[in-house]
Protein backbone atom coordinates (compact mmCIF):
# COMPACT_ATOMS: atom_id res chain seq x y z
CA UNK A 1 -15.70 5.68 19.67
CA UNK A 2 -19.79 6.66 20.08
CA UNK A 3 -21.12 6.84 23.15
CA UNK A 4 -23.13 3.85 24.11
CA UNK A 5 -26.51 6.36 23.95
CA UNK A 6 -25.31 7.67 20.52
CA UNK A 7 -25.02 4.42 19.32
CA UNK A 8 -28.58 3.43 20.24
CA UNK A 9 -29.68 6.33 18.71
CA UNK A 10 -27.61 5.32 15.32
CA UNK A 11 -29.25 1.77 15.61
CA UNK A 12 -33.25 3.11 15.88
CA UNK A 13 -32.33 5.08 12.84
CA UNK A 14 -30.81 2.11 10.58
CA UNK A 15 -34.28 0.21 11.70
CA UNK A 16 -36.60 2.16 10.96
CA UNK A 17 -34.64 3.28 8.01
CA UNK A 18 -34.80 -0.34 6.59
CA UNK A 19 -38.66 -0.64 7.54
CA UNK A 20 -39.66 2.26 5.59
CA UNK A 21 -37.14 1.96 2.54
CA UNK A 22 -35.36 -1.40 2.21
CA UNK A 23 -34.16 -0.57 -0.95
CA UNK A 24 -31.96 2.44 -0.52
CA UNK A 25 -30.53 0.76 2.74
CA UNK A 26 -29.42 -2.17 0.80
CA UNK A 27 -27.66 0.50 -1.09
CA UNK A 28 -26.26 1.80 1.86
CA UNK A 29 -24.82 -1.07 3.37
CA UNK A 30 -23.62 -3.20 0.05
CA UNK A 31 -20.20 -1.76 -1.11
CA UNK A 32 -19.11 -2.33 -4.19
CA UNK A 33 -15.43 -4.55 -4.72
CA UNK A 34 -13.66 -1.87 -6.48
CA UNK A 35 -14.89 0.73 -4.25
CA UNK A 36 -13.71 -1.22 -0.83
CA UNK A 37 -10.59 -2.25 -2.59
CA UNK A 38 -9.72 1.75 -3.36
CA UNK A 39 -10.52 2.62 0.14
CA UNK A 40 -8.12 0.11 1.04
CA UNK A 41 -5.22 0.97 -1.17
CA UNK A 42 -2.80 4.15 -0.16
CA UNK A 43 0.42 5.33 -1.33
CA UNK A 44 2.32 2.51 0.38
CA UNK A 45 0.11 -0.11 -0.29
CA UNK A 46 -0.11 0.97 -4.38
CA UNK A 47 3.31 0.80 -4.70
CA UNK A 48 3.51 -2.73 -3.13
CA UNK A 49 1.57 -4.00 -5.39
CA UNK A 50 3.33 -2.48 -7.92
CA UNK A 51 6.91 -3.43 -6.55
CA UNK A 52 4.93 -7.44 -6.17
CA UNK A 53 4.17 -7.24 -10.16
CA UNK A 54 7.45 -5.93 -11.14
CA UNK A 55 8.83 -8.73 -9.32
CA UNK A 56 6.49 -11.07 -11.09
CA UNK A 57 7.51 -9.84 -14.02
CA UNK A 58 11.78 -9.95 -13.32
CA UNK A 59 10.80 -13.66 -12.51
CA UNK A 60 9.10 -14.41 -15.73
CA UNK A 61 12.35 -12.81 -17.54
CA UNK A 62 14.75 -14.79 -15.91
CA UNK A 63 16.40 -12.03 -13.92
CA UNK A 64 16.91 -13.54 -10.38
CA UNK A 65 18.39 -10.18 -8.60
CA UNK A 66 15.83 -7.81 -9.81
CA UNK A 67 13.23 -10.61 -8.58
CA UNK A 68 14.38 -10.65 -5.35
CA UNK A 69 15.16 -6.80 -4.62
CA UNK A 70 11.38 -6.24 -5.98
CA UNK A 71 9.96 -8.94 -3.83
CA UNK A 72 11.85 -7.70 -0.82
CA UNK A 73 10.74 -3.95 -1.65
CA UNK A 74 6.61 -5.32 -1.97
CA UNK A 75 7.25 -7.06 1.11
CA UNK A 76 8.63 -4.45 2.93
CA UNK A 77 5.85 -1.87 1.37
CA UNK A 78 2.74 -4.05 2.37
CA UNK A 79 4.12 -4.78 5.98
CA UNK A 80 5.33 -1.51 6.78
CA UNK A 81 1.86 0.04 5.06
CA UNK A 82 -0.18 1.46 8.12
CA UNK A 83 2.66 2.24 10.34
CA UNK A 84 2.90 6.20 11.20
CA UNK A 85 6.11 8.20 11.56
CA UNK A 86 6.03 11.13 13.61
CA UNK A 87 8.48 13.71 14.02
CA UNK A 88 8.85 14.52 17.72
């Protein structure tokens, strides 16, 4: 976390940065959906989504087992995604 000073400092720049070029700071502070959506995706994430869509997919097949071991798998990917481990 900034300091309180630093982040005055941070704020007079943005300012006058938008007064004197409103353009590129529009570019600066609109992100793009695909690029948010990559910085929001990791290993753990990816392959939730990928276990969800397989489990989509077992469901459109008619194969009730695989469709629940995927969706349990997804589920258990995308809730478990920003926990740490650490070895002690």
């Amino acid at each position: 976390m900034l300091r309180r000073y630093e982040r005055r400092l941070l704020e007079e720049i943005e300012r006058r940065l938008s007064a004197e070029d409103p353009d590129f700071a529009e570019k600066m502070t609109h992100v793009r959906p695909l690029v948010r959506f990559v910085a929001w995706l990791s290993i753990r994430k990816a392959l939730g989504v990928v276990a969800a869509v397989l489990a989509v997919f077992c469901l459109l097949l008619g194969a009730g087992a695989g469709f629940l071991v995927a969706s349990l798998l997804a589920a258990v990917l995308l809730v478990f995604a920003d926990w740490k481990i650490q070895a002690e």
